[in-house]
PDB file of N, CA and C in Angstrom:
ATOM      1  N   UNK A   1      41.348 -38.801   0.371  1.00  0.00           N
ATOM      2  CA  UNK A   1      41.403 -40.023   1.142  1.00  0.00           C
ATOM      3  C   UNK A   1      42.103 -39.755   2.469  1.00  0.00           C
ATOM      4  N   UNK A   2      41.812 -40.305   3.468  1.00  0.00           N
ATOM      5  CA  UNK A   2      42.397 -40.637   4.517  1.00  0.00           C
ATOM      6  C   UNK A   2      43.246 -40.907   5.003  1.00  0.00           C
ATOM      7  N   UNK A   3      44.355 -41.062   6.120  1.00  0.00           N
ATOM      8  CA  UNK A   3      45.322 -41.665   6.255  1.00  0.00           C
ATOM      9  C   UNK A   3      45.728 -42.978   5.813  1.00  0.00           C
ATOM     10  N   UNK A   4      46.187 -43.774   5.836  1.00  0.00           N
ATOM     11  CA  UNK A   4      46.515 -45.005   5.947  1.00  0.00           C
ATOM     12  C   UNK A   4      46.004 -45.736   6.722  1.00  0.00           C
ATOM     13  N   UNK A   5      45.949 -45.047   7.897  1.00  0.00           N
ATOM     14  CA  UNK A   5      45.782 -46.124   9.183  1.00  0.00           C
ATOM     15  C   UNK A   5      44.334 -46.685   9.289  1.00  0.00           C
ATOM     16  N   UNK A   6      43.955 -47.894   9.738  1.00  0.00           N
ATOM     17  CA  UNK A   6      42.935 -48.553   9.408  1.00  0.00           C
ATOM     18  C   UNK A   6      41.388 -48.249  10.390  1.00  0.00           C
ATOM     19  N   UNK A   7      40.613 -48.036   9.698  1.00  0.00           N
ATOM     20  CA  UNK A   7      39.460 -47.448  10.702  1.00  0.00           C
ATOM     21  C   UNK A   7      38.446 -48.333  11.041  1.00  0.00           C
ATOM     22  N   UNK A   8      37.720 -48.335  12.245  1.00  0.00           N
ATOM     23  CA  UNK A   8      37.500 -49.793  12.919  1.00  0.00           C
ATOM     24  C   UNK A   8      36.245 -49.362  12.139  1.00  0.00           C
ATOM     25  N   UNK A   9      34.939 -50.163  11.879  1.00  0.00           N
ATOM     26  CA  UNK A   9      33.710 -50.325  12.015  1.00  0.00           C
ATOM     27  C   UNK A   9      32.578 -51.196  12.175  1.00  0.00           C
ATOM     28  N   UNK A  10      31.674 -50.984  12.780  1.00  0.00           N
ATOM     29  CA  UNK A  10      30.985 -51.792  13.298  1.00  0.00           C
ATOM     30  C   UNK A  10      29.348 -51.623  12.595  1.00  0.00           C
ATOM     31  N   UNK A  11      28.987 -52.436  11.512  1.00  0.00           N
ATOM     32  CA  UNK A  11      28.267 -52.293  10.874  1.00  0.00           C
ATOM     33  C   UNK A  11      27.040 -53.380  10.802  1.00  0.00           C
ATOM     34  N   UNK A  12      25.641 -52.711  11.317  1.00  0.00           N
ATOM     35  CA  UNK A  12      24.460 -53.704  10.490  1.00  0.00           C
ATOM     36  C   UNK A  12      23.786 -52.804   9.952  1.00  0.00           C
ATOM     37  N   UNK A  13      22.652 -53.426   8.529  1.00  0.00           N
ATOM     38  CA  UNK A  13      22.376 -52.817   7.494  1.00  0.00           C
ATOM     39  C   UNK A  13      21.978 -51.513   8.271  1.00  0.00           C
ATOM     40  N   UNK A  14      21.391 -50.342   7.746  1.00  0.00           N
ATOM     41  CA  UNK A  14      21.125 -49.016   8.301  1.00  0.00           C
ATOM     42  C   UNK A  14      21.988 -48.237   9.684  1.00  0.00           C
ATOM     43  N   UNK A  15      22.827 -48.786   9.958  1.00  0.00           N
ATOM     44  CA  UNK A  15      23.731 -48.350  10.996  1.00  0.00           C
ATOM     45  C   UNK A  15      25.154 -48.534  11.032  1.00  0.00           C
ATOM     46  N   UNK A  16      26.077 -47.697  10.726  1.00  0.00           N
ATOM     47  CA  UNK A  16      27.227 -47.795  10.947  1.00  0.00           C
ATOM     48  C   UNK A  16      28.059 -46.661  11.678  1.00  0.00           C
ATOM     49  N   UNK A  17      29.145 -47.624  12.290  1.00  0.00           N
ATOM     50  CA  UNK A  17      29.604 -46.676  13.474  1.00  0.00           C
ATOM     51  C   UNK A  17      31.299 -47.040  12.531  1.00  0.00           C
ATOM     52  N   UNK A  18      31.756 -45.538  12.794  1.00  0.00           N
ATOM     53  CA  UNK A  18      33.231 -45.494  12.240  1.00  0.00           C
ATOM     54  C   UNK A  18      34.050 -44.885  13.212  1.00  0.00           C
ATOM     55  N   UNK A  19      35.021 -45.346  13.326  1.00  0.00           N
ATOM     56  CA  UNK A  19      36.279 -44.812  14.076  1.00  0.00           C
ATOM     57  C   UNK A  19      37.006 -44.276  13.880  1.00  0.00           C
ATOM     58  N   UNK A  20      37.081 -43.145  14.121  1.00  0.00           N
ATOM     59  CA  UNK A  20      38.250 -41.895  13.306  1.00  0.00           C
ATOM     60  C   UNK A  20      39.232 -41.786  14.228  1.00  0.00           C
ATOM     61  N   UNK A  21      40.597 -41.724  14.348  1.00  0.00           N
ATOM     62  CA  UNK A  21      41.206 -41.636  15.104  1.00  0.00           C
ATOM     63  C   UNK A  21      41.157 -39.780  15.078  1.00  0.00           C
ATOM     64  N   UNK A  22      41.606 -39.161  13.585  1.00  0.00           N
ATOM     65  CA  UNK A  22      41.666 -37.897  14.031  1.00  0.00           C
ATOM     66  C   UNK A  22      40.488 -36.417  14.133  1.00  0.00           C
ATOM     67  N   UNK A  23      39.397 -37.310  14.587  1.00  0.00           N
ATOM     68  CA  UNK A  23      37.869 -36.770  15.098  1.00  0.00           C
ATOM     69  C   UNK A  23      38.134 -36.653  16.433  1.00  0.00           C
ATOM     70  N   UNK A  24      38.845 -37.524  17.358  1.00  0.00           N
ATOM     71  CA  UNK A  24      39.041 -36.908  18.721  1.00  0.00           C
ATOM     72  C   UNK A  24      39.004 -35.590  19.115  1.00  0.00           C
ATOM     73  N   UNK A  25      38.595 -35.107  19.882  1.00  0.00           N
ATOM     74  CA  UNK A  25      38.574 -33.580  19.820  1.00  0.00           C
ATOM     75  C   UNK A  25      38.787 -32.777  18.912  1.00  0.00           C
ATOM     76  N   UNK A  26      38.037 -32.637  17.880  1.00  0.00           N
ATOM     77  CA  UNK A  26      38.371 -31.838  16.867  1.00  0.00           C
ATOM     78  C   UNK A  26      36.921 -31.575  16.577  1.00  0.00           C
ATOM     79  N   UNK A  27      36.248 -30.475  17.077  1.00  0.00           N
ATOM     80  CA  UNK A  27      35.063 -30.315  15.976  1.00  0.00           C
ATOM     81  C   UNK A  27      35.250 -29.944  14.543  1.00  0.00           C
ATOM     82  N   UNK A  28      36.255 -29.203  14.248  1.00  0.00           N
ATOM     83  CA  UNK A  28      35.911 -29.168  12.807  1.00  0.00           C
ATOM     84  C   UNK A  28      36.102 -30.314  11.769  1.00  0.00           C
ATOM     85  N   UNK A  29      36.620 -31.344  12.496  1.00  0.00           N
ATOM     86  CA  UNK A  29      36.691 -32.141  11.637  1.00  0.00           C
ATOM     87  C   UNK A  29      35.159 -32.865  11.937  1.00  0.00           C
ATOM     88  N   UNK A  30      34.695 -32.879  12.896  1.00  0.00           N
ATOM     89  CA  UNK A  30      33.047 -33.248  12.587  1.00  0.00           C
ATOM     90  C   UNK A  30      32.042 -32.909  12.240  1.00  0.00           C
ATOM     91  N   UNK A  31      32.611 -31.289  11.870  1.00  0.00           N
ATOM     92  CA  UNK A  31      31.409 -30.642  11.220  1.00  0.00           C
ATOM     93  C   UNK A  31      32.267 -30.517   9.253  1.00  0.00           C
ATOM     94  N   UNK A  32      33.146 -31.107   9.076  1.00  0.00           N
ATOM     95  CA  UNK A  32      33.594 -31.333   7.827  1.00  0.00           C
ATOM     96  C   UNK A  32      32.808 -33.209   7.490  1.00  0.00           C
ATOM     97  N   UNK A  33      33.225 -33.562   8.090  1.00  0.00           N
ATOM     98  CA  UNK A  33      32.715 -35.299   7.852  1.00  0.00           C
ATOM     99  C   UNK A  33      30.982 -34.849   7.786  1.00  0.00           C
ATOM    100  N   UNK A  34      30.482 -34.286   9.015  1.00  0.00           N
ATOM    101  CA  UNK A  34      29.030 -34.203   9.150  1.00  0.00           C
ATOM    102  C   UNK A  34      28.575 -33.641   7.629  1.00  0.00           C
ATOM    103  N   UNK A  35      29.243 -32.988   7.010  1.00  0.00           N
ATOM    104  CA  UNK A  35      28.850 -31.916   6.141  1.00  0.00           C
ATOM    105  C   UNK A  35      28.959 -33.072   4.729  1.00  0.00           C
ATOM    106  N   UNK A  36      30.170 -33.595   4.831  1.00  0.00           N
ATOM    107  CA  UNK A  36      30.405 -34.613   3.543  1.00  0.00           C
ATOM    108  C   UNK A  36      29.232 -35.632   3.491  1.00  0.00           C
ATOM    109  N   UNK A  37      28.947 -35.924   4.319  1.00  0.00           N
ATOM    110  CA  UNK A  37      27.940 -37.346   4.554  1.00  0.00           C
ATOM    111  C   UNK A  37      26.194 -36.527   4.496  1.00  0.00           C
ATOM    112  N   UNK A  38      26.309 -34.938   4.922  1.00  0.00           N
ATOM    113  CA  UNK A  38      24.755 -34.905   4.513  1.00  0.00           C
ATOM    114  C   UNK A  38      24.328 -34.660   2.836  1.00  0.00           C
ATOM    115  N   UNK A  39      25.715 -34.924   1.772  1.00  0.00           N
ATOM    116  CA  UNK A  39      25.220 -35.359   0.335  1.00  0.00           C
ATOM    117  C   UNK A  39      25.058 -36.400   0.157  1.00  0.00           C
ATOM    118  N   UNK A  40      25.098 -37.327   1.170  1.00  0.00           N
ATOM    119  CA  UNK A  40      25.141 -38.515   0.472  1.00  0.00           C
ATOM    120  C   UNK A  40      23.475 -38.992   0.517  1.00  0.00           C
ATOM    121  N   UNK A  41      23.304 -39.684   0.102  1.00  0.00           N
ATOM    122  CA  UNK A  41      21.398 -40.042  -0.478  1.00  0.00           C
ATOM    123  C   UNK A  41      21.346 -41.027   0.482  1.00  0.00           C
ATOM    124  N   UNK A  42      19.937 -40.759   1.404  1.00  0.00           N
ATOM    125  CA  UNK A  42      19.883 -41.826   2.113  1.00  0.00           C
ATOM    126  C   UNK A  42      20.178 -42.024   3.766  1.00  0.00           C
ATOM    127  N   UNK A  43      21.071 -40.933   3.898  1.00  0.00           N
ATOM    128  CA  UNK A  43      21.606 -40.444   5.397  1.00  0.00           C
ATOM    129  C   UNK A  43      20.370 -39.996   5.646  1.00  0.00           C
ATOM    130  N   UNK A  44      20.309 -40.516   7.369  1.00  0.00           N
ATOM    131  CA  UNK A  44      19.180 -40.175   8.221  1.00  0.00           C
ATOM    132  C   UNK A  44      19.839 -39.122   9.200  1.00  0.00           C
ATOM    133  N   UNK A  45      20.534 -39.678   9.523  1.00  0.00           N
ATOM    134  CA  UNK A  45      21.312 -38.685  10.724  1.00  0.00           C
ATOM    135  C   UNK A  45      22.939 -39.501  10.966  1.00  0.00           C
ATOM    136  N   UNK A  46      23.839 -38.062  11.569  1.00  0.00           N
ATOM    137  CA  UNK A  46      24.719 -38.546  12.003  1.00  0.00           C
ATOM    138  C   UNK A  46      25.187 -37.810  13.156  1.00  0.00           C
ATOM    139  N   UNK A  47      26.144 -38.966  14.038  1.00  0.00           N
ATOM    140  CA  UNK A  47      26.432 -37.828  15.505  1.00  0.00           C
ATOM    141  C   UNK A  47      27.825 -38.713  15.420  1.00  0.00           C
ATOM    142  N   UNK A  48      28.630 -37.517  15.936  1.00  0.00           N
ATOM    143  CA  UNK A  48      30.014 -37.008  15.806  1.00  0.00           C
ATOM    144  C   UNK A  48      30.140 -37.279  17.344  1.00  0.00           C
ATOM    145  N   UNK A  49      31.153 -38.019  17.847  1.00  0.00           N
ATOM    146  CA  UNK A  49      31.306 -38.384  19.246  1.00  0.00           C
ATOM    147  C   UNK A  49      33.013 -37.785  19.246  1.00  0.00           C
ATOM    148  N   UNK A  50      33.325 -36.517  19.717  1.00  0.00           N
ATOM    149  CA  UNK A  50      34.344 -36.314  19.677  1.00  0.00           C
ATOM    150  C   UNK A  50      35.593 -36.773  21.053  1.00  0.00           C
ATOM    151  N   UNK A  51      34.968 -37.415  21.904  1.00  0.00           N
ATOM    152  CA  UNK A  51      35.596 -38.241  22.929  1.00  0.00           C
ATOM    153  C   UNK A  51      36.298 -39.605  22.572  1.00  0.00           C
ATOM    154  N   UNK A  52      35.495 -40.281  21.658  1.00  0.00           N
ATOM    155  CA  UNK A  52      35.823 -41.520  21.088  1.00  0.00           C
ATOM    156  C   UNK A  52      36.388 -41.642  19.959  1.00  0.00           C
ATOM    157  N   UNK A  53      35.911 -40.762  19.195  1.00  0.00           N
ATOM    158  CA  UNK A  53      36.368 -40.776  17.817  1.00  0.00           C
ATOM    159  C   UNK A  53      35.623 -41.216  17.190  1.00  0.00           C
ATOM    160  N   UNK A  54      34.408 -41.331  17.326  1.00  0.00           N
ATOM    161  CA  UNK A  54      33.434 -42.028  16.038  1.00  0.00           C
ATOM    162  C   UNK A  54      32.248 -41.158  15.788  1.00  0.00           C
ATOM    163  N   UNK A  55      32.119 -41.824  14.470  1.00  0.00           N
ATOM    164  CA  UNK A  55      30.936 -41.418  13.626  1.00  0.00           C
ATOM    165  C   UNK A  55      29.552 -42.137  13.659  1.00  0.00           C
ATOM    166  N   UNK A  56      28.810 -41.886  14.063  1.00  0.00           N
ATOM    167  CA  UNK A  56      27.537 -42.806  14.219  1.00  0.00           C
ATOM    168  C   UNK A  56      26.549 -42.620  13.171  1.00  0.00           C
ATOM    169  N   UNK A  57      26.201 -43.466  11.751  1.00  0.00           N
ATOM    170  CA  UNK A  57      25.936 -43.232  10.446  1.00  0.00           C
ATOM    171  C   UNK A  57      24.168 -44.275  11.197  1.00  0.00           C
ATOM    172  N   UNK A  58      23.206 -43.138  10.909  1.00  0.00           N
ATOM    173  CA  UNK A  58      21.633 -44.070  10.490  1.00  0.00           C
ATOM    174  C   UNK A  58      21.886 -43.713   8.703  1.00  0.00           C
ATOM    175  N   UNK A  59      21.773 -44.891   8.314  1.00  0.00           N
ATOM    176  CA  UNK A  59      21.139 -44.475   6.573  1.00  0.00           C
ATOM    177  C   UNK A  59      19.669 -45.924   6.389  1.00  0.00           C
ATOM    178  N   UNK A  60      19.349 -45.351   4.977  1.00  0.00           N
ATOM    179  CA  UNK A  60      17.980 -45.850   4.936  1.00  0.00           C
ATOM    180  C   UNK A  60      18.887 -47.590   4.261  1.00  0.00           C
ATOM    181  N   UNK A  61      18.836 -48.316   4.074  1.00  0.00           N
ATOM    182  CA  UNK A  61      19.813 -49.410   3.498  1.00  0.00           C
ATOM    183  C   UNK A  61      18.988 -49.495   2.185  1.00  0.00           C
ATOM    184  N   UNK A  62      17.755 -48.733   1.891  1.00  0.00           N
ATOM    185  CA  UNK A  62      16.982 -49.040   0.628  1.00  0.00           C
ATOM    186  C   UNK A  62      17.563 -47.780  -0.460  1.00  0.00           C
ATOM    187  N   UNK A  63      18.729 -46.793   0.015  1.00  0.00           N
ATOM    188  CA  UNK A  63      19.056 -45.777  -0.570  1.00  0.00           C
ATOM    189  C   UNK A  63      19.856 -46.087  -0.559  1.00  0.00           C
ATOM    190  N   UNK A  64      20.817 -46.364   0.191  1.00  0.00           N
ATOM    191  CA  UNK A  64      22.367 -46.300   0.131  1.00  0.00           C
ATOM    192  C   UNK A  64      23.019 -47.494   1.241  1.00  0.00           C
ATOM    193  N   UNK A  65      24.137 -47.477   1.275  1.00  0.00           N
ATOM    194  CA  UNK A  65      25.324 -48.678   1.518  1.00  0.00           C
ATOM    195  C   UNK A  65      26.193 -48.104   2.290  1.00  0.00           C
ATOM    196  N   UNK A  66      27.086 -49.038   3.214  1.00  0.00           N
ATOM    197  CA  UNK A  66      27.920 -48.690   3.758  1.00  0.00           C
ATOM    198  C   UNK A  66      29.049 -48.027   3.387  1.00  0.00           C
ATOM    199  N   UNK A  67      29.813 -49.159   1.631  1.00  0.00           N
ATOM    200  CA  UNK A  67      30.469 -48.216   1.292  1.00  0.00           C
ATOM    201  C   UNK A  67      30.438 -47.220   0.749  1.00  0.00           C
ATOM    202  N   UNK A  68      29.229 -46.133   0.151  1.00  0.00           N
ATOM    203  CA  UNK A  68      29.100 -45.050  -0.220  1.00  0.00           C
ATOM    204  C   UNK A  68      29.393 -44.448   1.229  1.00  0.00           C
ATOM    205  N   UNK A  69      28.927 -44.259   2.224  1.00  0.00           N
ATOM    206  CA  UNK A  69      28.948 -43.813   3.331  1.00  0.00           C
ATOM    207  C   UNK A  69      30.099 -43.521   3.950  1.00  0.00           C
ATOM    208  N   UNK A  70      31.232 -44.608   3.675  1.00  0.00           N
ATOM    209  CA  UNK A  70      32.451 -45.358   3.971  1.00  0.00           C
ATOM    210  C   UNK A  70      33.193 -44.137   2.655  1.00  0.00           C
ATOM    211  N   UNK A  71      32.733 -44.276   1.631  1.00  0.00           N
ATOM    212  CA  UNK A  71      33.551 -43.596   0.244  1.00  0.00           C
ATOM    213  C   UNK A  71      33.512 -41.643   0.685  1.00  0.00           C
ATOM    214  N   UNK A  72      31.926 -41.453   1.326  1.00  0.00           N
ATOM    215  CA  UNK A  72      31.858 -39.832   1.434  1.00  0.00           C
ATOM    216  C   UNK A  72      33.059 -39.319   2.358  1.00  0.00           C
ATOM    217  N   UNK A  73      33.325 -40.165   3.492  1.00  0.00           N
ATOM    218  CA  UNK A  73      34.483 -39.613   4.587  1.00  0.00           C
ATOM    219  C   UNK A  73      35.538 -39.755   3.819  1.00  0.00           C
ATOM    220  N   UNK A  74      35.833 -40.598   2.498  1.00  0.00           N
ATOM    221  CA  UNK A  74      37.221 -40.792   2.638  1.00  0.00           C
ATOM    222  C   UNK A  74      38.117 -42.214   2.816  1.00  0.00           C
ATOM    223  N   UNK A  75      37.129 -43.159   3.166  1.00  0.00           N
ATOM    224  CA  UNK A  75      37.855 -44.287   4.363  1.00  0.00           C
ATOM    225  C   UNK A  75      37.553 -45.119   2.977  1.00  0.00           C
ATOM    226  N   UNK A  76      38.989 -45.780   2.756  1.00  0.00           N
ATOM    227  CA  UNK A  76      38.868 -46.771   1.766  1.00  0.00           C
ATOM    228  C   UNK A  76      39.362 -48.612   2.314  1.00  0.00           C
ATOM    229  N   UNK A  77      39.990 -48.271   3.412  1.00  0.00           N
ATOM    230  CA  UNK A  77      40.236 -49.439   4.103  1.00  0.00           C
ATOM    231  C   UNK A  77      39.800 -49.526   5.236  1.00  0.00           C
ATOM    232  N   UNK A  78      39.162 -50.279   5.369  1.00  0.00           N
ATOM    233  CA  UNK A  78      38.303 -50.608   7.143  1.00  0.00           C
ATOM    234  C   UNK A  78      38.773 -51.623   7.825  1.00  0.00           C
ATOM    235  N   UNK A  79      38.667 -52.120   9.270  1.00  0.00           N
ATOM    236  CA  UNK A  79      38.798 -53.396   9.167  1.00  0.00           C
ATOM    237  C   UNK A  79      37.042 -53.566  10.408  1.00  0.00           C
ATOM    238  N   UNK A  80      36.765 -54.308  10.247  1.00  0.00           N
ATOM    239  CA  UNK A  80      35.622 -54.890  11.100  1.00  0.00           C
ATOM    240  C   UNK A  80      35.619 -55.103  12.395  1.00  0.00           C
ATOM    241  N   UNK A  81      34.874 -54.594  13.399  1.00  0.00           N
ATOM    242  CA  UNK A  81      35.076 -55.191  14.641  1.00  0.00           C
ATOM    243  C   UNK A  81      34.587 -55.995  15.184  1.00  0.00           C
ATOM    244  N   UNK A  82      35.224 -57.334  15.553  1.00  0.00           N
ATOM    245  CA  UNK A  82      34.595 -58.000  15.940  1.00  0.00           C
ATOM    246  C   UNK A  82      33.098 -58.144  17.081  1.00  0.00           C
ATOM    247  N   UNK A  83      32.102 -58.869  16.236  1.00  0.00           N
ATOM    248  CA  UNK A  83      30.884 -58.510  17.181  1.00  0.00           C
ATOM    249  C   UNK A  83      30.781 -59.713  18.101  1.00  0.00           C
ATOM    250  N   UNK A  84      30.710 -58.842  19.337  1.00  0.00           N
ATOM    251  CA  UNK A  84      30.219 -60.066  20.694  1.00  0.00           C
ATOM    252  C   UNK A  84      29.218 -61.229  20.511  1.00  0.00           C
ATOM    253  N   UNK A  85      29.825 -62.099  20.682  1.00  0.00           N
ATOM    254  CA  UNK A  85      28.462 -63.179  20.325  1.00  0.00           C
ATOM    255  C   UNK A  85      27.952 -63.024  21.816  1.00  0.00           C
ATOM    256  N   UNK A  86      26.448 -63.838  21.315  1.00  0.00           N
ATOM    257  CA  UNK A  86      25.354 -64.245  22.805  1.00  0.00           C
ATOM    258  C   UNK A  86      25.912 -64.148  23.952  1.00  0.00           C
ATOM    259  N   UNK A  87      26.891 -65.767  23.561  1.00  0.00           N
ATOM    260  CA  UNK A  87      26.969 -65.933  24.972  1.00  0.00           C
ATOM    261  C   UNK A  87      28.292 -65.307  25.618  1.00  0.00           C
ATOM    262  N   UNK A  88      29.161 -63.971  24.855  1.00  0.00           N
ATOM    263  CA  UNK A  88      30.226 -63.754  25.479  1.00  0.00           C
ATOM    264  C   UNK A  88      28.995 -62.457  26.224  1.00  0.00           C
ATOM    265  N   UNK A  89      28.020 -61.746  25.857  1.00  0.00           N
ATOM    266  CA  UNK A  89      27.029 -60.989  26.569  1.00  0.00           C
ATOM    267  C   UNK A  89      26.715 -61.631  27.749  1.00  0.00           C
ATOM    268  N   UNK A  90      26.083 -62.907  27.872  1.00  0.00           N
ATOM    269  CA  UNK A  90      25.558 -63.486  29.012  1.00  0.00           C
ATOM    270  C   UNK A  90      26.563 -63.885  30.110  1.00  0.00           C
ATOM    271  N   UNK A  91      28.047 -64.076  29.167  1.00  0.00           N
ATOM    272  CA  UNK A  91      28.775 -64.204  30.549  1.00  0.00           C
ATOM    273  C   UNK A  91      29.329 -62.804  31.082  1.00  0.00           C
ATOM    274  N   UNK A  92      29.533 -61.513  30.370  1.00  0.00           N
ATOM    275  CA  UNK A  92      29.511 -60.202  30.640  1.00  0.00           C
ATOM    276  C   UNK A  92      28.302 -60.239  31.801  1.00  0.00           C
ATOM    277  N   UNK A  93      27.204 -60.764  31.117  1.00  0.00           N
ATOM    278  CA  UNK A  93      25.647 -60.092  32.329  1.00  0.00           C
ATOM    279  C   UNK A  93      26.490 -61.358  33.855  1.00  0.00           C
ATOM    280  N   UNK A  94      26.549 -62.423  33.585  1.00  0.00           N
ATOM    281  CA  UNK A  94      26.625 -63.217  34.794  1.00  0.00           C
ATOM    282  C   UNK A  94      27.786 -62.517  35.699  1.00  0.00           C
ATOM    283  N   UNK A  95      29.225 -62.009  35.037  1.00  0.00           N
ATOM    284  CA  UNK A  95      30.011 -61.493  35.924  1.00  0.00           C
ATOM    285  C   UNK A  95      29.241 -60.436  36.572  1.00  0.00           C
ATOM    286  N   UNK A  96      28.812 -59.978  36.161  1.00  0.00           N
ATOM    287  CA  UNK A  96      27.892 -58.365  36.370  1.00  0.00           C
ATOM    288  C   UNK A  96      27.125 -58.678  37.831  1.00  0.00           C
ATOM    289  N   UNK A  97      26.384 -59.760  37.605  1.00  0.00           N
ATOM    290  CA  UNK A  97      25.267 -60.549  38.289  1.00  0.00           C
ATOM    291  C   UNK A  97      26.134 -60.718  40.052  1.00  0.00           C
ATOM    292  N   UNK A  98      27.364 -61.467  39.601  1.00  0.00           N
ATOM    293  CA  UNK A  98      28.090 -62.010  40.185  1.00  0.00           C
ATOM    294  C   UNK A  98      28.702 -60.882  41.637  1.00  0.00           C
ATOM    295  N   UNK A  99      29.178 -59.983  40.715  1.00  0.00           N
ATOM    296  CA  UNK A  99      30.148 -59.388  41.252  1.00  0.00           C
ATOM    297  C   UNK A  99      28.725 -58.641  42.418  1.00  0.00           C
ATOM    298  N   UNK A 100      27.922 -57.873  42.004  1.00  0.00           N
ATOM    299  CA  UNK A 100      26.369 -57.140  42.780  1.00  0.00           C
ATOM    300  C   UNK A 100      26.260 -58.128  43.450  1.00  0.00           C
ATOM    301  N   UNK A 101      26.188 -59.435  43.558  1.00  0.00           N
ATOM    302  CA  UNK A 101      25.841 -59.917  44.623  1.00  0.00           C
ATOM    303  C   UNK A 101      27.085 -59.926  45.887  1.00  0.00           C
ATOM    304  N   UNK A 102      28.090 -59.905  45.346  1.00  0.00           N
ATOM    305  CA  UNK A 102      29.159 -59.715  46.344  1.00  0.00           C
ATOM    306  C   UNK A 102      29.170 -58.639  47.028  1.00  0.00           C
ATOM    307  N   UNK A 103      29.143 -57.653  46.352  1.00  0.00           N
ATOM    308  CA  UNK A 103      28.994 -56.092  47.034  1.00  0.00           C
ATOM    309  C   UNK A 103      28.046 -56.335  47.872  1.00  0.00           C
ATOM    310  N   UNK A 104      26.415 -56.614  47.264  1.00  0.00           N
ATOM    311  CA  UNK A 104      25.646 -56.651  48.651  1.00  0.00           C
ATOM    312  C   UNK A 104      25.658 -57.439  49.881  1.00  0.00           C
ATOM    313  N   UNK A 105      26.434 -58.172  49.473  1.00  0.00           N
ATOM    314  CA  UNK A 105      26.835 -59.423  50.998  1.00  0.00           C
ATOM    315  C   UNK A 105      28.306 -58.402  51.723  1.00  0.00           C
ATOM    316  N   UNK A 106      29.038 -57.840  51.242  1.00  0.00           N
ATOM    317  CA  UNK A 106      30.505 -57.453  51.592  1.00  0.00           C
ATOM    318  C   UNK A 106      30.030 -56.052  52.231  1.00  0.00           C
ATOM    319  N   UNK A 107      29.325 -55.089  51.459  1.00  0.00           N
ATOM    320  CA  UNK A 107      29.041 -53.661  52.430  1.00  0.00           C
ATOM    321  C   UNK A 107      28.341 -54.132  53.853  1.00  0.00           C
ATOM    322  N   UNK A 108      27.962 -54.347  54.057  1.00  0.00           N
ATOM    323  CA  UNK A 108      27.151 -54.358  55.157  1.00  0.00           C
ATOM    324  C   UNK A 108      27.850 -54.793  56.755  1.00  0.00           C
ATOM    325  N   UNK A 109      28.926 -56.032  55.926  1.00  0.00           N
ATOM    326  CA  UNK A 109      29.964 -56.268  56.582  1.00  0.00           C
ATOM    327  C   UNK A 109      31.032 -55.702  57.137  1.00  0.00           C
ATOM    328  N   UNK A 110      32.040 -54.958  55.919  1.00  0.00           N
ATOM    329  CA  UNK A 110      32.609 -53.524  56.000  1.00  0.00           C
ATOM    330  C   UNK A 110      32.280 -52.588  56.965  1.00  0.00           C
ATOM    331  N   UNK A 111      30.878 -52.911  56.684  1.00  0.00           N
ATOM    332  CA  UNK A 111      30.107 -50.806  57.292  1.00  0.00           C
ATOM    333  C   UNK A 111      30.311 -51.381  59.309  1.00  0.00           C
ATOM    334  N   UNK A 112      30.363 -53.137  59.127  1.00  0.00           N
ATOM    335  CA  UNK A 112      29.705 -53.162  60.756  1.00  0.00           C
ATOM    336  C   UNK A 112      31.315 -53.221  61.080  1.00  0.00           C
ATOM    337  N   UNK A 113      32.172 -53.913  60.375  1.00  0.00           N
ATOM    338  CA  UNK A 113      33.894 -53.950  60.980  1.00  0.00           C
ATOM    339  C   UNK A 113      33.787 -52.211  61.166  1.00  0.00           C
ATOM    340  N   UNK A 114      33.626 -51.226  60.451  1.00  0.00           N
ATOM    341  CA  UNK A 114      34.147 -49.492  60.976  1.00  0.00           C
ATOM    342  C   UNK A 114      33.388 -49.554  62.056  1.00  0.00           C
ATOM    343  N   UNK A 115      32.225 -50.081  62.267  1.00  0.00           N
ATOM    344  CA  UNK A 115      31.940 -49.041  63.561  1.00  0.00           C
ATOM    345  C   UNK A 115      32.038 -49.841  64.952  1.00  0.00           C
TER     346      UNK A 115
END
């Protein structure tokens, strides 16, 4: 088992993403996890993000489950991460929207104050 400390994940059926804190730069610990998880029945693929710390799990959901997946690493306590609803996306896209339109009104301005 794992540390103690609680590992984030972000899960819908056939996809789960896990957060390892001590996968950060460590390949061997992603080619130990990679290695545990290709017994498990049902794994499609997995990729080892050693910048972030996570595990990116495809399984078939007609073979296997999160917590088998969850049980092969080790991780017996998770906690969930909260998923963005709609409209906190659409107001993400509108700031987005927002801010590009400022830039394109503000460079042009900028560029004529330098010269």
């Amino acid at each position: 088992m794992r540390d103690e400390m609680t590992h984030h994940v972000h899960h819908v059926p056939g996809r789960l993403r896990i957060r390892i804190p001590e996968l950060k730069r460590n390949s061997e610990e992603a080619r130990v996890l990679t290695k545990a998880l290709s017994r498990v029945s049902g794994i499609q693929s997995v990729e080892a993000n050693l910048l972030t710390g996570s595990l990116l799990v495809h399984y078939d959901p007609s073979v296997s489950n999160a917590a088998a997946v969850l049980s092969a690493v080790g991780i017996e306590r998770v906690s969930e991460e909260p998923s963005r609803t709609s409209s906190t996306r659409f107001q993400e896209k509108v700031g987005d929207a927002m801010l590009w339109y400022a830039l394109e009104k503000a460079v042009p301005l900028v560029i004529s104050a330098l010269l």
